[in-house]
C-alpha atoms as a PDB file:
ATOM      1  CA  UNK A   1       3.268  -3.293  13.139  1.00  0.00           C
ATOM      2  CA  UNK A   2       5.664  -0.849  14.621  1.00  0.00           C
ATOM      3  CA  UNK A   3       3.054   0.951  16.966  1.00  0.00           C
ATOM      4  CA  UNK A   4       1.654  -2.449  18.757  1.00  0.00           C
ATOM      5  CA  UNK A   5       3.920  -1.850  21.818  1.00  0.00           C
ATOM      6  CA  UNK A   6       4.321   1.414  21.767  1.00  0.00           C
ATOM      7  CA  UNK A   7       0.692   2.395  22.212  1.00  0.00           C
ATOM      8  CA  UNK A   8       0.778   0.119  25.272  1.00  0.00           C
ATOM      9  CA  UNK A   9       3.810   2.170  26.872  1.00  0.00           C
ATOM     10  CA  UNK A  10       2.199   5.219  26.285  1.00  0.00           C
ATOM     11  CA  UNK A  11      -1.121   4.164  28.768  1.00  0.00           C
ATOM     12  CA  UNK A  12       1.592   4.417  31.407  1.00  0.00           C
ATOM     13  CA  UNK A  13       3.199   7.337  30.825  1.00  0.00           C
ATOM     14  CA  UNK A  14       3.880  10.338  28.387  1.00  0.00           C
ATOM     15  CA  UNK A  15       4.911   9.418  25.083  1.00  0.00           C
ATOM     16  CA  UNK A  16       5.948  10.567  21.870  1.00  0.00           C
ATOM     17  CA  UNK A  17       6.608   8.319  18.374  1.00  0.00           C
ATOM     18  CA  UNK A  18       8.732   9.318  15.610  1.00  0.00           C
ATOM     19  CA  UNK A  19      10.181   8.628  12.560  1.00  0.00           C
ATOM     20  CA  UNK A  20      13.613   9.254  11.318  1.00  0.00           C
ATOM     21  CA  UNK A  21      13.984   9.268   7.322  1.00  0.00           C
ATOM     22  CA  UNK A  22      16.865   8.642   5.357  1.00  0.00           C
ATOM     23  CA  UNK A  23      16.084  10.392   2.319  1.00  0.00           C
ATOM     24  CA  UNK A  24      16.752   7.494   0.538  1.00  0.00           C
ATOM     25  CA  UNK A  25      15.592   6.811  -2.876  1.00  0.00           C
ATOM     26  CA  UNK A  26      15.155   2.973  -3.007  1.00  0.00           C
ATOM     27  CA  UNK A  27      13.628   1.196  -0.390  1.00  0.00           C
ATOM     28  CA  UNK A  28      15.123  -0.220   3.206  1.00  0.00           C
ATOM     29  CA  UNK A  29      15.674  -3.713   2.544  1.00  0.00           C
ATOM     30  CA  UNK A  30      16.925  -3.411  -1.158  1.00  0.00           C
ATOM     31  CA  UNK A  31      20.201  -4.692  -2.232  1.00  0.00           C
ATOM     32  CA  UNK A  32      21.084  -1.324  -3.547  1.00  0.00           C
ATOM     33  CA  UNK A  33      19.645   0.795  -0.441  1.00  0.00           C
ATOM     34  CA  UNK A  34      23.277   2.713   0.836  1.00  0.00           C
ATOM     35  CA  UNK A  35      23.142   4.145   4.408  1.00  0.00           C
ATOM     36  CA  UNK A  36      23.971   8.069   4.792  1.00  0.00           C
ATOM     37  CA  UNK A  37      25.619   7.934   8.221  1.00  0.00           C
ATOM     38  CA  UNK A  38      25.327  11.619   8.319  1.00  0.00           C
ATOM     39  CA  UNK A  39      21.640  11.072   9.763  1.00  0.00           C
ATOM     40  CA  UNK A  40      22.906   9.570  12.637  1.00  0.00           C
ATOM     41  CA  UNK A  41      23.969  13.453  14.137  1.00  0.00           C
ATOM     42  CA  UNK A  42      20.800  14.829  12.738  1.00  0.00           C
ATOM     43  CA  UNK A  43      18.982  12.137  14.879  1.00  0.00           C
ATOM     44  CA  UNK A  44      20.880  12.456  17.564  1.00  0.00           C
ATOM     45  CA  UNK A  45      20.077  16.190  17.439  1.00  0.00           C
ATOM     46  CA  UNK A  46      16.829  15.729  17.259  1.00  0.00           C
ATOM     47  CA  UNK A  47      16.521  13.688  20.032  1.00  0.00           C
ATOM     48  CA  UNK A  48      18.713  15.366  22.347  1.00  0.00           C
ATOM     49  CA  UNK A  49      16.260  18.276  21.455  1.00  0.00           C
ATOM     50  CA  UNK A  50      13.306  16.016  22.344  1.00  0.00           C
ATOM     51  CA  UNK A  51      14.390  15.002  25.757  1.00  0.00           C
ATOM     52  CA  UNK A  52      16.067  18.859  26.554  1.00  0.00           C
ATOM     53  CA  UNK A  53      19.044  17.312  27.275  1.00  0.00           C
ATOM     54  CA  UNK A  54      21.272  20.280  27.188  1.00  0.00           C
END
C-alpha cells in the first residue's frame, strides 16, 4: 500500500500525495508497457509548481 508511510509523515507536518500518470494504455509492469519520457518535464513542472520553486 503506497499511502502506509505517507500518512505517518503527514502527522508531523504538512503534506500533500499525488499521482503522476503516464497515459499509458497497458498496464505498469507489462512486457509491452513503453515509457513516454516526455512526462518526466510535465512532472517536473508540476512539482516545481507545488513547492513554488521559482
Amino acid at each position: 500500500m503506497i499511502s502506509e508511510d505517507f500518512s505517518y509523515y503527514g502527522t508531523k507536518a504538512p503534506a500533500v500525495f499525488t499521482l503522476l500518470g503516464t497515459g499509458a494504455k497497458v498496464p505498469l509492469h507489462s512486457n509491452n508497457f513503453n515509457f513516454d519520457e516526455d512526462i518526466l518535464l510535465a512532472g517536473y513542472e508540476y512539482y516545481k509548481l507545488l513547492a513554488h520553486i521559482n
